[in-house]
PDB file of N, CA and C in Angstrom:
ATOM      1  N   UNK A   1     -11.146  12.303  28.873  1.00  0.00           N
ATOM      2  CA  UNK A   1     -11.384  13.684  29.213  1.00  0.00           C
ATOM      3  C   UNK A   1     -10.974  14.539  28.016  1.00  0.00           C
ATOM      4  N   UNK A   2     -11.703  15.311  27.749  1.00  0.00           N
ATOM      5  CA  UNK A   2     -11.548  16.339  26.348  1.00  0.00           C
ATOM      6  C   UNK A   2     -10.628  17.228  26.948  1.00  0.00           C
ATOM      7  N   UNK A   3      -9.726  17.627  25.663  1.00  0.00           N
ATOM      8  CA  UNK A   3      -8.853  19.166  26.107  1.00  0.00           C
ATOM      9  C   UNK A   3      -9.254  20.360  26.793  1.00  0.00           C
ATOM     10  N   UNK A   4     -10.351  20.712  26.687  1.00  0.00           N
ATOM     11  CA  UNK A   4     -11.046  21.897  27.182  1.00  0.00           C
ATOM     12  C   UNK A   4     -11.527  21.321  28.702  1.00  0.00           C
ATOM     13  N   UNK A   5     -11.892  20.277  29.035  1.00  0.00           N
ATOM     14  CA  UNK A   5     -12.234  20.123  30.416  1.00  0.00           C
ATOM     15  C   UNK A   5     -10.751  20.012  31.021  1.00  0.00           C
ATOM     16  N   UNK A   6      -9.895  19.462  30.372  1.00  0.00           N
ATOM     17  CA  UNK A   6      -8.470  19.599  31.016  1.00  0.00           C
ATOM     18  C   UNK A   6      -7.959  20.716  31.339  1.00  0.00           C
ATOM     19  N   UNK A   7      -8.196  21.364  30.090  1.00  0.00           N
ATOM     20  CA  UNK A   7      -8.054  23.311  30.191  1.00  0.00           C
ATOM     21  C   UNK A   7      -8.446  23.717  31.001  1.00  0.00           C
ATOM     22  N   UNK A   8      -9.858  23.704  31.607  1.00  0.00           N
ATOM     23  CA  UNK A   8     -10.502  24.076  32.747  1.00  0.00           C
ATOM     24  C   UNK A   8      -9.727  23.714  33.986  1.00  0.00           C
ATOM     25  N   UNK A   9     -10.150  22.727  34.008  1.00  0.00           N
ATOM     26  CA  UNK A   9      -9.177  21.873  35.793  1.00  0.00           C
ATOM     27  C   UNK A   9      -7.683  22.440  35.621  1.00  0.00           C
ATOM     28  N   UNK A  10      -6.859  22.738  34.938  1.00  0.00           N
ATOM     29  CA  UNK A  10      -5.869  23.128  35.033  1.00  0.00           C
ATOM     30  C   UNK A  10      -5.857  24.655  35.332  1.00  0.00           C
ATOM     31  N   UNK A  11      -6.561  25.277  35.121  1.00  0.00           N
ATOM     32  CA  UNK A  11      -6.959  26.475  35.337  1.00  0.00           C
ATOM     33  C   UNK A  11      -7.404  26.827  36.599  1.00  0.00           C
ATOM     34  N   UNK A  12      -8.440  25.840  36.667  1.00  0.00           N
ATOM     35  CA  UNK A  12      -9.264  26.332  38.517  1.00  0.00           C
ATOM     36  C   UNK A  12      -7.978  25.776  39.281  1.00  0.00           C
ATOM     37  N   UNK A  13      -7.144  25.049  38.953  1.00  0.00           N
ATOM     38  CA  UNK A  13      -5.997  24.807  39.710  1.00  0.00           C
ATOM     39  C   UNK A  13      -5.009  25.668  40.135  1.00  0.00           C
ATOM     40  N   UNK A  14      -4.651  26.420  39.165  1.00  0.00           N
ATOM     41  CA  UNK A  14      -3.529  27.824  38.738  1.00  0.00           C
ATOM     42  C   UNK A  14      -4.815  28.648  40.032  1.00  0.00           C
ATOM     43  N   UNK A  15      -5.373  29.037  39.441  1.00  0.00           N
ATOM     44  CA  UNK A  15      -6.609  29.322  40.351  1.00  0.00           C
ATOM     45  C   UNK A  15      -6.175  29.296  42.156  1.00  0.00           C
ATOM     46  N   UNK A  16      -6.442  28.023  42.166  1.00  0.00           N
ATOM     47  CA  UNK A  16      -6.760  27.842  43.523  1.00  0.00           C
ATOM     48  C   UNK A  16      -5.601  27.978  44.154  1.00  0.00           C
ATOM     49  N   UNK A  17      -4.600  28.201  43.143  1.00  0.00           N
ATOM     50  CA  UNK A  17      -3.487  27.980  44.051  1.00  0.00           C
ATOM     51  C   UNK A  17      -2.710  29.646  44.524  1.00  0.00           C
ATOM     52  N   UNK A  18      -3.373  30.577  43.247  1.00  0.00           N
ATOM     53  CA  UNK A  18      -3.099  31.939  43.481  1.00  0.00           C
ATOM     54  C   UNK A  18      -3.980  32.349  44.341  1.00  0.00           C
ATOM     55  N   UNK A  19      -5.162  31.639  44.721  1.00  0.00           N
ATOM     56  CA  UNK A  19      -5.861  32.448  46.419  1.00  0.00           C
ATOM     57  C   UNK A  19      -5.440  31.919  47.030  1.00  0.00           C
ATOM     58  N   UNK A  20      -5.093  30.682  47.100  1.00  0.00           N
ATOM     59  CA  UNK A  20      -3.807  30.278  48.645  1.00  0.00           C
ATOM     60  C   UNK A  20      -3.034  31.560  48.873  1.00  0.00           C
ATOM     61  N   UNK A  21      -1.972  32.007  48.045  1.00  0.00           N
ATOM     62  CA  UNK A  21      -0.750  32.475  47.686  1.00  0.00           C
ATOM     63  C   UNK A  21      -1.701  34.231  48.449  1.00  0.00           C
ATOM     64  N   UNK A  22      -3.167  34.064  47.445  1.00  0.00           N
ATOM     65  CA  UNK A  22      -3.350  35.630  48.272  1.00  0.00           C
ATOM     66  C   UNK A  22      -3.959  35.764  49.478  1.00  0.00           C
ATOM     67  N   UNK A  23      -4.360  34.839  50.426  1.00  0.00           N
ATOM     68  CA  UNK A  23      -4.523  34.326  51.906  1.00  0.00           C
ATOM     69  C   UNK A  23      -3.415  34.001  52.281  1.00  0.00           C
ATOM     70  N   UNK A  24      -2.256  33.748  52.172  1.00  0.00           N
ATOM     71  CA  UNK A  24      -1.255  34.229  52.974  1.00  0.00           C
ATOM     72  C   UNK A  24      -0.832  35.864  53.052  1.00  0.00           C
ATOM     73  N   UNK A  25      -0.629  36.199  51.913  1.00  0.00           N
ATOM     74  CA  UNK A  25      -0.419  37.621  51.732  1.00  0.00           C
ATOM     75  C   UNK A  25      -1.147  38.443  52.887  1.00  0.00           C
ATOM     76  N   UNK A  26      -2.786  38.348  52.350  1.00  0.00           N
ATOM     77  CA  UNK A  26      -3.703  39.372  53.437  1.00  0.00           C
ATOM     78  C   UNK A  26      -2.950  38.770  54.833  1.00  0.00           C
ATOM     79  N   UNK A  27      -2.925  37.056  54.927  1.00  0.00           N
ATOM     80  CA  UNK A  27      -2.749  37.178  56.348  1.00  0.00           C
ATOM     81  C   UNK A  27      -0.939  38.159  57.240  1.00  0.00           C
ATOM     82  N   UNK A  28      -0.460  37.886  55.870  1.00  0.00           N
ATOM     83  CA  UNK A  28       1.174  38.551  56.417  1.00  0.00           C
ATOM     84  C   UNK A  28       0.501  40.102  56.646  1.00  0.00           C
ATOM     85  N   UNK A  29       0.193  40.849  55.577  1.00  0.00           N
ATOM     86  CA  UNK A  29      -0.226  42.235  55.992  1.00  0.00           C
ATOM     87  C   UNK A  29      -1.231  42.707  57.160  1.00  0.00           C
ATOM     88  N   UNK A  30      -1.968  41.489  57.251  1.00  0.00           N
ATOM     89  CA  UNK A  30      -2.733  41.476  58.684  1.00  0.00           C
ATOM     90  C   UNK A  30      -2.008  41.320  60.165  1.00  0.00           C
ATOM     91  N   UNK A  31      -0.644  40.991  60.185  1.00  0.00           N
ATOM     92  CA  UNK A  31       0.409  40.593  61.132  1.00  0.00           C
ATOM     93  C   UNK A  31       1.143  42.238  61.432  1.00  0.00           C
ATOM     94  N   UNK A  32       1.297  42.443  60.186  1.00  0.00           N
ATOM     95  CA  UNK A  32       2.074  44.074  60.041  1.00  0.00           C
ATOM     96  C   UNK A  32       1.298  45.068  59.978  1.00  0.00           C
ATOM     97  N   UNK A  33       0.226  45.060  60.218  1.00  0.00           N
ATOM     98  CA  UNK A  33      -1.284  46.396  60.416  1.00  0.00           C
ATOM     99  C   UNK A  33      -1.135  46.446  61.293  1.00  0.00           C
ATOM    100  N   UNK A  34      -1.559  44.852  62.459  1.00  0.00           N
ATOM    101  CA  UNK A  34      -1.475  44.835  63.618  1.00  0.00           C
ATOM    102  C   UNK A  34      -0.527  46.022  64.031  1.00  0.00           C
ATOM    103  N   UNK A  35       0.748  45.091  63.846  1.00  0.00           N
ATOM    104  CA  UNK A  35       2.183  45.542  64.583  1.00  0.00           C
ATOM    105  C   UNK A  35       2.032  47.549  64.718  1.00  0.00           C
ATOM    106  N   UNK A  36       2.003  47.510  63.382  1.00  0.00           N
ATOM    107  CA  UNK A  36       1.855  48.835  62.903  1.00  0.00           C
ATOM    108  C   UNK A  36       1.077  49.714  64.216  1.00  0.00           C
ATOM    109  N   UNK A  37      -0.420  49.461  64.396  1.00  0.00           N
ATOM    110  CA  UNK A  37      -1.018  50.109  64.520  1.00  0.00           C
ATOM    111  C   UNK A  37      -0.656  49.881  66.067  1.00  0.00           C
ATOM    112  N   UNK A  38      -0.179  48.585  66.616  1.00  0.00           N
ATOM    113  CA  UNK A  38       0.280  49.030  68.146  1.00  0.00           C
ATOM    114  C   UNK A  38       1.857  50.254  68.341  1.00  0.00           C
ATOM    115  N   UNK A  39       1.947  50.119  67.416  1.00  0.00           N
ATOM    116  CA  UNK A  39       3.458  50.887  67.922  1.00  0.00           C
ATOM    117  C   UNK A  39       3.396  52.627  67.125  1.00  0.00           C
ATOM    118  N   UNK A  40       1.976  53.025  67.331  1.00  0.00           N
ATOM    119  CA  UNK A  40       1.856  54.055  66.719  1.00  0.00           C
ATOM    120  C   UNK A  40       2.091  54.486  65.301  1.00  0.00           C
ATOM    121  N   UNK A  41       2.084  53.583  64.455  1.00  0.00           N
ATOM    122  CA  UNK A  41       1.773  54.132  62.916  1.00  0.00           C
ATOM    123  C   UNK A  41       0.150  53.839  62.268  1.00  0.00           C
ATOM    124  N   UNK A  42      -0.777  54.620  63.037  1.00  0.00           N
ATOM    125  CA  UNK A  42      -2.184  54.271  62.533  1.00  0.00           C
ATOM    126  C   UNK A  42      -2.497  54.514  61.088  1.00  0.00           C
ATOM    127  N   UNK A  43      -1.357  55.784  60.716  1.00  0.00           N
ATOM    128  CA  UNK A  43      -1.889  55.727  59.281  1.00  0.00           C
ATOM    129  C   UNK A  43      -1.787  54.695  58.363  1.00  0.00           C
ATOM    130  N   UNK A  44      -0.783  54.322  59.025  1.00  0.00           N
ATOM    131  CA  UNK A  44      -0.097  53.264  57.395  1.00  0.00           C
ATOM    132  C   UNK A  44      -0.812  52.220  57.971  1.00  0.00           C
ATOM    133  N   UNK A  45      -1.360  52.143  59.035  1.00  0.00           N
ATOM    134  CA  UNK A  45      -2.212  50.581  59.333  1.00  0.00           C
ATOM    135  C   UNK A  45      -3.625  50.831  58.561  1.00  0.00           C
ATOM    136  N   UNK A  46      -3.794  51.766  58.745  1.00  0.00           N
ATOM    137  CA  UNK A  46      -5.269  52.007  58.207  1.00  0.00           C
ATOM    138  C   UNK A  46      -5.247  51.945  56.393  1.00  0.00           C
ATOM    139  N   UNK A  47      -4.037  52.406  55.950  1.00  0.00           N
ATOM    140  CA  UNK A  47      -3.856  51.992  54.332  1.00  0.00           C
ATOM    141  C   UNK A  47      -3.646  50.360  54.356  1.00  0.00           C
ATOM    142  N   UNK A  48      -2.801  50.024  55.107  1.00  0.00           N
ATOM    143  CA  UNK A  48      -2.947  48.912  55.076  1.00  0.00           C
ATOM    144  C   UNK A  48      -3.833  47.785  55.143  1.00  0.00           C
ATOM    145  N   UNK A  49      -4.950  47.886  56.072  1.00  0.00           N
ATOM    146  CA  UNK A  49      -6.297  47.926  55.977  1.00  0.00           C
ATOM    147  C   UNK A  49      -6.856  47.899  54.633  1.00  0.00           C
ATOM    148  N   UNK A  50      -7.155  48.772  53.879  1.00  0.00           N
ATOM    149  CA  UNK A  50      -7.676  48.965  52.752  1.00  0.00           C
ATOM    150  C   UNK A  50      -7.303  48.240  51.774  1.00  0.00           C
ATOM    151  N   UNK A  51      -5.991  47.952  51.877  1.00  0.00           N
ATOM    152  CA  UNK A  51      -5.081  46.694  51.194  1.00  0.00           C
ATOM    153  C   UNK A  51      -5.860  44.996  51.274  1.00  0.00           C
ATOM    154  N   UNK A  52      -6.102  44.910  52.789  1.00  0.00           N
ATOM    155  CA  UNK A  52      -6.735  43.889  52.899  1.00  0.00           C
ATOM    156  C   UNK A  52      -8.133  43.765  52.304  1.00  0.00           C
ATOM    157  N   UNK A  53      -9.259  44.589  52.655  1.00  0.00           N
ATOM    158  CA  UNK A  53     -10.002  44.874  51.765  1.00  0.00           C
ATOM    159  C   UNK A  53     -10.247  44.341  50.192  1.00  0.00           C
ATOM    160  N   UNK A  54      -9.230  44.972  49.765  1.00  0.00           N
ATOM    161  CA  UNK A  54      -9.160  44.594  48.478  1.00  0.00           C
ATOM    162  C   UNK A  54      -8.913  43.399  47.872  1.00  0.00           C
ATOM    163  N   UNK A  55      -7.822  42.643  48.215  1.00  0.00           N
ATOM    164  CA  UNK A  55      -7.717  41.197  48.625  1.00  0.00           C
ATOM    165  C   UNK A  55      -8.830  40.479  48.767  1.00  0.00           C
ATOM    166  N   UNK A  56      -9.898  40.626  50.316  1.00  0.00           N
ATOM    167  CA  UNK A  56     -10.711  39.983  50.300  1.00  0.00           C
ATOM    168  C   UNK A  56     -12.082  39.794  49.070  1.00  0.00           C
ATOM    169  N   UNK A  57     -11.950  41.207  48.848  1.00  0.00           N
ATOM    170  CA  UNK A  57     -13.369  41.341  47.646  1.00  0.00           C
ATOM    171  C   UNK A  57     -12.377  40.346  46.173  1.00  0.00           C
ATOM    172  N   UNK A  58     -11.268  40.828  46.306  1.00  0.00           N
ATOM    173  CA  UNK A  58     -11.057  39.726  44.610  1.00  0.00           C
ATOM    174  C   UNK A  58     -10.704  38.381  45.038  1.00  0.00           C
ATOM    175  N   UNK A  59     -10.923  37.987  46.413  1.00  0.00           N
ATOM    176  CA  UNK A  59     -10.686  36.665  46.780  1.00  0.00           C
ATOM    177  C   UNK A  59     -12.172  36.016  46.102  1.00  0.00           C
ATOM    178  N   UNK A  60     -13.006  36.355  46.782  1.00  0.00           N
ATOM    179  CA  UNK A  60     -14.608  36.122  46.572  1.00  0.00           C
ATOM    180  C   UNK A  60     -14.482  36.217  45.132  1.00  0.00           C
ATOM    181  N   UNK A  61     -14.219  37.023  43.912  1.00  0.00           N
ATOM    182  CA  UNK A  61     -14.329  37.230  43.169  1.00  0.00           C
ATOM    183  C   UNK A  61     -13.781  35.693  42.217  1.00  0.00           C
ATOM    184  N   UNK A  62     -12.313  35.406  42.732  1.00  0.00           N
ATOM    185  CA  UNK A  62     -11.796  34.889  42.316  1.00  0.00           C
ATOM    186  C   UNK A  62     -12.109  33.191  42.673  1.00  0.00           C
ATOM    187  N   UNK A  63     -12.895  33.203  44.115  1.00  0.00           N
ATOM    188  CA  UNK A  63     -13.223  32.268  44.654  1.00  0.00           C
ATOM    189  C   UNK A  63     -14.623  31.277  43.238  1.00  0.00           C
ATOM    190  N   UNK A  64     -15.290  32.548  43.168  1.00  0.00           N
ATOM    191  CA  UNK A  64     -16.721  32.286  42.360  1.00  0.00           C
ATOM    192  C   UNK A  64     -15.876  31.888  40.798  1.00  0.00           C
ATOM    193  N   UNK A  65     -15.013  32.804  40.372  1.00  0.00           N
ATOM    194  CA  UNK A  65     -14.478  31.821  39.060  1.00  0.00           C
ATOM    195  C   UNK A  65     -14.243  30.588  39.087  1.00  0.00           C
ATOM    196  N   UNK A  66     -13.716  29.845  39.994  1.00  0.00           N
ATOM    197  CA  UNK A  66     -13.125  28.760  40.189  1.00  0.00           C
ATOM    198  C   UNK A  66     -14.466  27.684  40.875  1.00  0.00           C
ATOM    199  N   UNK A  67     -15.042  28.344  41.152  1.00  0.00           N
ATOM    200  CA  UNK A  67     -16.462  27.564  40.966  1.00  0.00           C
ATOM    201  C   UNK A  67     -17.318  27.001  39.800  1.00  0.00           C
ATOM    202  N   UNK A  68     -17.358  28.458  39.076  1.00  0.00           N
ATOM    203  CA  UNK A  68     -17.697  28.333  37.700  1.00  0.00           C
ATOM    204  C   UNK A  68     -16.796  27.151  36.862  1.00  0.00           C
ATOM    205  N   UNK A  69     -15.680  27.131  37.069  1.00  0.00           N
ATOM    206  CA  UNK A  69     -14.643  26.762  36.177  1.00  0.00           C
ATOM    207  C   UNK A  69     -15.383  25.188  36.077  1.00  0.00           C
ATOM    208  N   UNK A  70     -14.983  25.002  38.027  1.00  0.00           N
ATOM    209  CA  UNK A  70     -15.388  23.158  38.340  1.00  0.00           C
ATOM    210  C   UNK A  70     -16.702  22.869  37.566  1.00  0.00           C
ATOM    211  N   UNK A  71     -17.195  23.555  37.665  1.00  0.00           N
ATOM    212  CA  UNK A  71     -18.716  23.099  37.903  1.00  0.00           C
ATOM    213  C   UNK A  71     -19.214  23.386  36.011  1.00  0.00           C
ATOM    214  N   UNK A  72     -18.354  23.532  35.533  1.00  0.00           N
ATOM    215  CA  UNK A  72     -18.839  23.631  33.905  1.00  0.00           C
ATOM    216  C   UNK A  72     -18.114  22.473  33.098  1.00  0.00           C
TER     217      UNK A  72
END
């Protein structure tokens, strides 16, 4: 195996392992929106919300690098 394909796989690895790390995250802030938004703090659930959001779009984002990575 050449250095640069090693480079790669070590990478989509680092990779895969920081969208684990950010699918727990969304899911913890998804636990505390909840909470939030039953016990009357809609605002901060609804920022919070937007939080998740964001997460999900650079998940996908980050998902498709690590595609690229394997697959080159």
């Amino acid at each position: 195996m050449s250095n640069d394909q090693a480079a790669k796989i070590a990478t989509a690895d680092a990779l895969t392992l920081l969208l684990h790390n950010q699918h727990a995250i969304c899911a913890a802030i998804e636990e505390v929106t909840k909470w939030l938004a039953e016990n009357g703090v809609g605002g901060v659930a609804a920022n919070a919300v937007v939080a998740m959001e964001a997460l999900d779009s650079n998940a996908q984002a980050i998902t498709d690098a690590i595609m690229r990575l394997r697959q080159s």
